[in-house]
Protein backbone atom coordinates (compact mmCIF):
# COMPACT_ATOMS: atom_id res chain seq x y z
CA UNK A 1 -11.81 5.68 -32.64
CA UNK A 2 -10.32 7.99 -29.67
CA UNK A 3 -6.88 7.24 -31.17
CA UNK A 4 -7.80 8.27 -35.08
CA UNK A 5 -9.38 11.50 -34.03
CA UNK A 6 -6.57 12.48 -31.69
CA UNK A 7 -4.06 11.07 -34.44
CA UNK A 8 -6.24 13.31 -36.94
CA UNK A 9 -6.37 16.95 -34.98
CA UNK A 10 -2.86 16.74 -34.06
CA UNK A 11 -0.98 18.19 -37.13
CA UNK A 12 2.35 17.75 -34.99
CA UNK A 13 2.27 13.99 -34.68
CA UNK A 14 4.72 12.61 -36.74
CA UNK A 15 4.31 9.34 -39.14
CA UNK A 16 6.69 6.71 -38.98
CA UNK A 17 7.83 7.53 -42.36
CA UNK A 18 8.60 11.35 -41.43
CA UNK A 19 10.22 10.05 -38.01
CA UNK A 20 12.47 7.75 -39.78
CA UNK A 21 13.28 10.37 -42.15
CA UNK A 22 14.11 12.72 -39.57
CA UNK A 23 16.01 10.11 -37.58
CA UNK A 24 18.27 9.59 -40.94
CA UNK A 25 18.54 13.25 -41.69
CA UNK A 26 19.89 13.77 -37.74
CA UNK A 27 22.09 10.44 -38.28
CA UNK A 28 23.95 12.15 -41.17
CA UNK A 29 24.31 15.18 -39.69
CA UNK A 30 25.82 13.79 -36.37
CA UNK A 31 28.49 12.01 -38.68
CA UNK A 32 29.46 15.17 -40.47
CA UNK A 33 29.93 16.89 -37.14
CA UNK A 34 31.12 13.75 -35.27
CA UNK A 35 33.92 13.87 -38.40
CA UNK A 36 35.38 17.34 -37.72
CA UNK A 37 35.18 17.19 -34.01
CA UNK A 38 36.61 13.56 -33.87
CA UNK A 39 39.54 14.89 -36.15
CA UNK A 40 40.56 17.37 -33.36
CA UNK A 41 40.12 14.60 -30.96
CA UNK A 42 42.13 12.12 -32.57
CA UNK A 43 44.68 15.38 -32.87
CA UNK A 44 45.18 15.79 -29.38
CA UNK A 45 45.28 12.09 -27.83
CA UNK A 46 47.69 10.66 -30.26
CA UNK A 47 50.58 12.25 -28.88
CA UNK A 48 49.29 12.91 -25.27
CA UNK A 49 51.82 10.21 -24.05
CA UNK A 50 55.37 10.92 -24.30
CA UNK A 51 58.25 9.01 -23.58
CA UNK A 52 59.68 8.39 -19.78
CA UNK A 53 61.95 11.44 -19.10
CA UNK A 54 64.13 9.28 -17.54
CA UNK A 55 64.68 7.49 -20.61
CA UNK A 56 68.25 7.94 -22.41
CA UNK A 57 67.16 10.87 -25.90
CA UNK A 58 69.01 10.78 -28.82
CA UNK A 59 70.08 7.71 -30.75
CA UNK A 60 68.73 5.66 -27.67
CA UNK A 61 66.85 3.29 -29.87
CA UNK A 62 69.85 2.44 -31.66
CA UNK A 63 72.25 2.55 -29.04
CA UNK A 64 74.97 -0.11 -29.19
CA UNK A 65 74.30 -0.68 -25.72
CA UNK A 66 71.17 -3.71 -25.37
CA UNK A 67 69.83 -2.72 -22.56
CA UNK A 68 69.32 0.99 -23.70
CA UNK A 69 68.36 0.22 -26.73
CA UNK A 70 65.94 -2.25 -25.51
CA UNK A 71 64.42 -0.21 -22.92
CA UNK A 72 64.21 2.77 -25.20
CA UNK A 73 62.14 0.15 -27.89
CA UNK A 74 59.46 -1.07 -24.79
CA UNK A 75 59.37 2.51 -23.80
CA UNK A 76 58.33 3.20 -27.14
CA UNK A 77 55.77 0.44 -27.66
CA UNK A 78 54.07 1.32 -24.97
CA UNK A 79 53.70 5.06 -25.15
CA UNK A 80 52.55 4.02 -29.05
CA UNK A 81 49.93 1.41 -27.48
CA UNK A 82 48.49 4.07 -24.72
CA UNK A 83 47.71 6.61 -27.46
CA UNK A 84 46.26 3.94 -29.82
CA UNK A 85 44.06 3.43 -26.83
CA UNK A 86 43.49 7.15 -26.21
CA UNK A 87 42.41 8.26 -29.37
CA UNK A 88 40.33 5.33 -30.59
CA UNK A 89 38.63 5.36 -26.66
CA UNK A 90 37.68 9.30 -27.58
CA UNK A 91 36.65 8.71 -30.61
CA UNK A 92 34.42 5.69 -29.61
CA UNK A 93 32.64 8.35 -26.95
CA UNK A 94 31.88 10.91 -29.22
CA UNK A 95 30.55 8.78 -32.22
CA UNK A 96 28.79 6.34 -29.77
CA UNK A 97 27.20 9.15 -27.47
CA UNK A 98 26.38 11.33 -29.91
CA UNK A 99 24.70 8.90 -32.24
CA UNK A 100 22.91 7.04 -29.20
CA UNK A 101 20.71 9.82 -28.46
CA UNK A 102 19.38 10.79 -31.81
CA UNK A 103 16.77 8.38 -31.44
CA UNK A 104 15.45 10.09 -28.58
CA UNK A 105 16.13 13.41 -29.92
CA UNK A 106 13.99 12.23 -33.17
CA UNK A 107 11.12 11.35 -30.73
CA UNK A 108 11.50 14.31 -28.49
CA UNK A 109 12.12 11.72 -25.67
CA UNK A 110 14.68 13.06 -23.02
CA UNK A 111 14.44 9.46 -20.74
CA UNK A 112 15.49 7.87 -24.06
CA UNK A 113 18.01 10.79 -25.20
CA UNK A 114 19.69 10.70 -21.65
CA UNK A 115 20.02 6.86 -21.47
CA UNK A 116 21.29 6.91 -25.30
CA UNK A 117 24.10 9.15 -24.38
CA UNK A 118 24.89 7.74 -20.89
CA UNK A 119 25.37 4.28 -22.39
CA UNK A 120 27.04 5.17 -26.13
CA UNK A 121 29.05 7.08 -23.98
CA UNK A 122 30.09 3.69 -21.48
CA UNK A 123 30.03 1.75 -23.90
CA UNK A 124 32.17 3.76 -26.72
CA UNK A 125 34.79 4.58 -23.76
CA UNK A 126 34.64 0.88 -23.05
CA UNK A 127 35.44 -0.79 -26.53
CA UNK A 128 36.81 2.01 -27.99
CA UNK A 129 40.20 1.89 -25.66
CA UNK A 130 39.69 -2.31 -26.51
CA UNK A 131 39.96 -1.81 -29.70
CA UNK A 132 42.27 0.80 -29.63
CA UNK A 133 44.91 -2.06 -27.68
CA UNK A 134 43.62 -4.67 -30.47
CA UNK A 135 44.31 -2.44 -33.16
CA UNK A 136 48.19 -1.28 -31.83
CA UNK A 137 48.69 -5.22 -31.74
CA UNK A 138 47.63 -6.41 -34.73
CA UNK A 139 49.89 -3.47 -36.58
CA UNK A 140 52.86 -4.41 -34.19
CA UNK A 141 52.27 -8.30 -35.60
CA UNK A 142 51.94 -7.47 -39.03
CA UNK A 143 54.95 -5.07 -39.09
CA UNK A 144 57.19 -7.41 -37.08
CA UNK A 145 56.00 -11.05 -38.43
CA UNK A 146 54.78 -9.97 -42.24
CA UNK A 147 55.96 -6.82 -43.55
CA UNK A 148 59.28 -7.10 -45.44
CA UNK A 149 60.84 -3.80 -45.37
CA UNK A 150 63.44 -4.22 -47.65
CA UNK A 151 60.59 -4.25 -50.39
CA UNK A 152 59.50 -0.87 -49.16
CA UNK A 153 56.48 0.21 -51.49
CA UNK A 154 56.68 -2.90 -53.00
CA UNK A 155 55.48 -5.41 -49.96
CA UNK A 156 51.61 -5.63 -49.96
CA UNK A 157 51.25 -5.91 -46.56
CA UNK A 158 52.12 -2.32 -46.30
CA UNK A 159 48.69 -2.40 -47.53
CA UNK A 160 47.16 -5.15 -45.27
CA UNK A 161 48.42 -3.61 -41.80
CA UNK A 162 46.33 -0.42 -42.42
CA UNK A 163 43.41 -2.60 -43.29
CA UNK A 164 43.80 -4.79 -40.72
CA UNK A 165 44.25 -2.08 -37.80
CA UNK A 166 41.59 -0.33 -39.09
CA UNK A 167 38.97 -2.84 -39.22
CA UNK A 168 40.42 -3.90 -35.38
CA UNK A 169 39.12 0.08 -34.64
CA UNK A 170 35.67 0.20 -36.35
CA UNK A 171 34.80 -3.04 -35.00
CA UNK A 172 35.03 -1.73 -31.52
CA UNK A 173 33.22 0.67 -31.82
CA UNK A 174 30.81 -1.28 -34.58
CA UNK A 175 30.18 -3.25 -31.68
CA UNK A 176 29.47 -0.20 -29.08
CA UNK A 177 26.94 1.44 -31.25
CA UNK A 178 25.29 -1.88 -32.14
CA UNK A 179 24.18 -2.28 -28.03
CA UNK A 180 23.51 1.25 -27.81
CA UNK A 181 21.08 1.64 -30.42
CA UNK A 182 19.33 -1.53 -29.76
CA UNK A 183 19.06 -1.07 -25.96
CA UNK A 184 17.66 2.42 -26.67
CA UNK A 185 15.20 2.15 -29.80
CA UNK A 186 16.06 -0.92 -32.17
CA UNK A 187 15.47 -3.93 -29.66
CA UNK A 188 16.58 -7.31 -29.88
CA UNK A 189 15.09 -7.30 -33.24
CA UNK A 190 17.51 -5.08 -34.71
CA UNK A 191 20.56 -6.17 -32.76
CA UNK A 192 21.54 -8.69 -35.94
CA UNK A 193 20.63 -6.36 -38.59
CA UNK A 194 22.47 -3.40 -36.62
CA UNK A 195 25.64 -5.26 -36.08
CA UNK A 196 25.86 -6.93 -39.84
CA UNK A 197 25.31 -3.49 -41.18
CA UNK A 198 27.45 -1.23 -39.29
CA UNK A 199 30.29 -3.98 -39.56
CA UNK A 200 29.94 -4.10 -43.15
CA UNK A 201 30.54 -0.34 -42.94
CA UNK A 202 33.72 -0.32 -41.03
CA UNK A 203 35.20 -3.39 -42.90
CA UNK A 204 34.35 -1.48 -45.82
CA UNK A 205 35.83 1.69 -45.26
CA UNK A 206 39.08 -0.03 -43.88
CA UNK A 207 39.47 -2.04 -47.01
CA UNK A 208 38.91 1.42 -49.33
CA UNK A 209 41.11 3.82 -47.03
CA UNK A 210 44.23 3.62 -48.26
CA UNK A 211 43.88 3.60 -51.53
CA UNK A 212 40.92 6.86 -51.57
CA UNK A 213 44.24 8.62 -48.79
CA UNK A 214 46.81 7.28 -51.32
CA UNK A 215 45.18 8.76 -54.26
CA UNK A 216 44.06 12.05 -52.29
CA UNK A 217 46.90 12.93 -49.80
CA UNK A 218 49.79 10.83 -51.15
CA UNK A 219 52.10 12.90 -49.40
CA UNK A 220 50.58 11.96 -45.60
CA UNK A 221 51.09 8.91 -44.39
CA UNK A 222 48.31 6.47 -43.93
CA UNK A 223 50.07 3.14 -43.16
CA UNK A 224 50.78 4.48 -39.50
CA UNK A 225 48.54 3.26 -36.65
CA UNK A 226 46.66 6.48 -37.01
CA UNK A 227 46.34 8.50 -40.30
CA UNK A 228 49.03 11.24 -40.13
CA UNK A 229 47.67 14.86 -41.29
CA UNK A 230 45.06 17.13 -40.94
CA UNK A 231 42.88 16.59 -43.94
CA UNK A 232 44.03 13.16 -44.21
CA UNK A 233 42.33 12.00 -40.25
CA UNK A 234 39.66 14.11 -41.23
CA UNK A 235 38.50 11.38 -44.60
CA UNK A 236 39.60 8.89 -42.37
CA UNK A 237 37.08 9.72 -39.43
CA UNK A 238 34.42 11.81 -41.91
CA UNK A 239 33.40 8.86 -44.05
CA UNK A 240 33.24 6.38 -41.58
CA UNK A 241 30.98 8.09 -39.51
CA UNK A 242 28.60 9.69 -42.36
CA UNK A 243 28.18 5.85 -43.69
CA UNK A 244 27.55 4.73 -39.85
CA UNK A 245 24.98 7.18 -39.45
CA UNK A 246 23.76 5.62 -43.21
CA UNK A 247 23.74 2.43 -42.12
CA UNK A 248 22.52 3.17 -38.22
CA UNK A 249 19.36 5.22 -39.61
CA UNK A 250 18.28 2.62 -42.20
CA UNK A 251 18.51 -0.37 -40.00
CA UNK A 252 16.78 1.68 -37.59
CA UNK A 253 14.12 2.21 -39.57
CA UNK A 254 13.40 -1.50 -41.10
CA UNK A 255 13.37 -1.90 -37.07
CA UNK A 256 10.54 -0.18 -36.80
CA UNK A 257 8.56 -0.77 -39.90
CA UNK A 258 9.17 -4.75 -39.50
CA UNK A 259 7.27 -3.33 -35.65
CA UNK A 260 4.73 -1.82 -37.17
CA UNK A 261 3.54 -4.69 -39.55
CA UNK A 262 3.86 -7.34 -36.83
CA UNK A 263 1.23 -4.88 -34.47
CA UNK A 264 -0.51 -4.86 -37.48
CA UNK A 265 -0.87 -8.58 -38.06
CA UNK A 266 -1.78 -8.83 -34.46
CA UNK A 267 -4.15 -6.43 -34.57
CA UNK A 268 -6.01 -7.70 -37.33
């Protein structure tokens, strides 16, 4: 009885329908702003490594020399595989932390706002830069072991490496989000839901990529390891997060409903 009057005279006291309404509203608006900021993220770390300055400039890839040319290639590979890991390790702290503490910010918890950044922040840092290394390796197989590039625009795997790379990025951080969320608000019962949902998202949006950047910005490259121009990175990181937050704020939700009617059933 206590609860229903207090539940009554408090005109502030949120239903679970206008939390998880909220929640979505906030998860939509972190992805637009987790979009633009990740852009200028993904800007500065995919060139923060440069090449040894030791290393032989010039034609040094192709010198006729082997073991310039072949130092100048590992040298290469490596500064390519440390930025890979860079940017998608940013990237996978701002999307992560920023979306892990809009439950609590929904709730007007700080304990569970704090934790939600703390950890998407661990977490996204963590897989991010894992998948950033997965991602650099499964383009350098595909490009050396599939790819014929005598067909040029003809060889579908030009098609396939993006895909592939791409999916190798959104699953780390997929995967980062996934614990985040359900550690902080979703519980075990949503871990499943949570990770089917915001995989489908980034295996989605790998597989539509380049052909929405190939229709849009045909004159940026997309088939790199990272999207190459400014409005171009911006789709790239934009529309994956806005459908994350989608998927993240639904799932969240059907968390706590499926909650709600199982204290219910108790209850009665």
């Amino acid at each position: 009885m206590t609860a229903d009057v207090n539940s009554s005279t408090d005109p502030a006291a949120p239903t679970p329908t206008t939390s998880s309404g909220k929640r979505l509203i906030l998860f939509v608006l972190a992805g637009l702003v987790c979009g633009a900021v990740g852009q200028q993220l993904v800007e500065h770390s995919r060139h923060y490594f440069g090449l040894p300055t030791d290393l032989p400039v010039g034609e040094a890839s192709f010198n006729p020399d082997p073991a310039i040319s072949e130092a100048a290639q590992a040298a290469t590979r490596t500064m390519n595989m440390k930025n890979a890991a860079l940017a998608i390790g940013a990237l996978g702290v701002l999307i992560t932390g920023v979306f892990g503490s809009i439950p609590g910010l929904a709730a007007r918890s700080f304990g569970r706002t704090t934790l939600g950044l703390c950890l998407g922040v661990v977490l996204g840092a963590i897989l991010g830069t894992i998948a950033g290394l997965g991602g650099f390796h499964v383009y350098e197989y595909i490009s050396t072991e599939r790819v014929d590039w005598t067909k040029a625009d003809g060889d579908p795997w030009l098609i396939y490496i993006t895909m592939f790379t791409h999916a190798t990025y959104w699953t780390g951080l997929c995967l980062a989000l996934t614990l985040t969320l359900s550690a902080v608000w979703g519980g075990a019962a949503a871990l499943w839901r949570l990770l089917a949902a915001t995989l489908g998202v980034g295996v989605a949006w790998a597989m539509c990529y380049p052909f929405a950047a190939a229709i849009l910005f045909p004159v940026d490259r997309s088939d790199g390891r990272i999207p190459e121009g400014t409005t171009n990175t911006l789709l790239w990181i934009g529309v994956y997060a806005v459908l994350l937050g989608l998927a993240s704020g639904r799932c969240l939700s059907h968390a706590e409903a499926a909650r709600a009617r199982k204290a219910a059933d108790a209850a009665a």
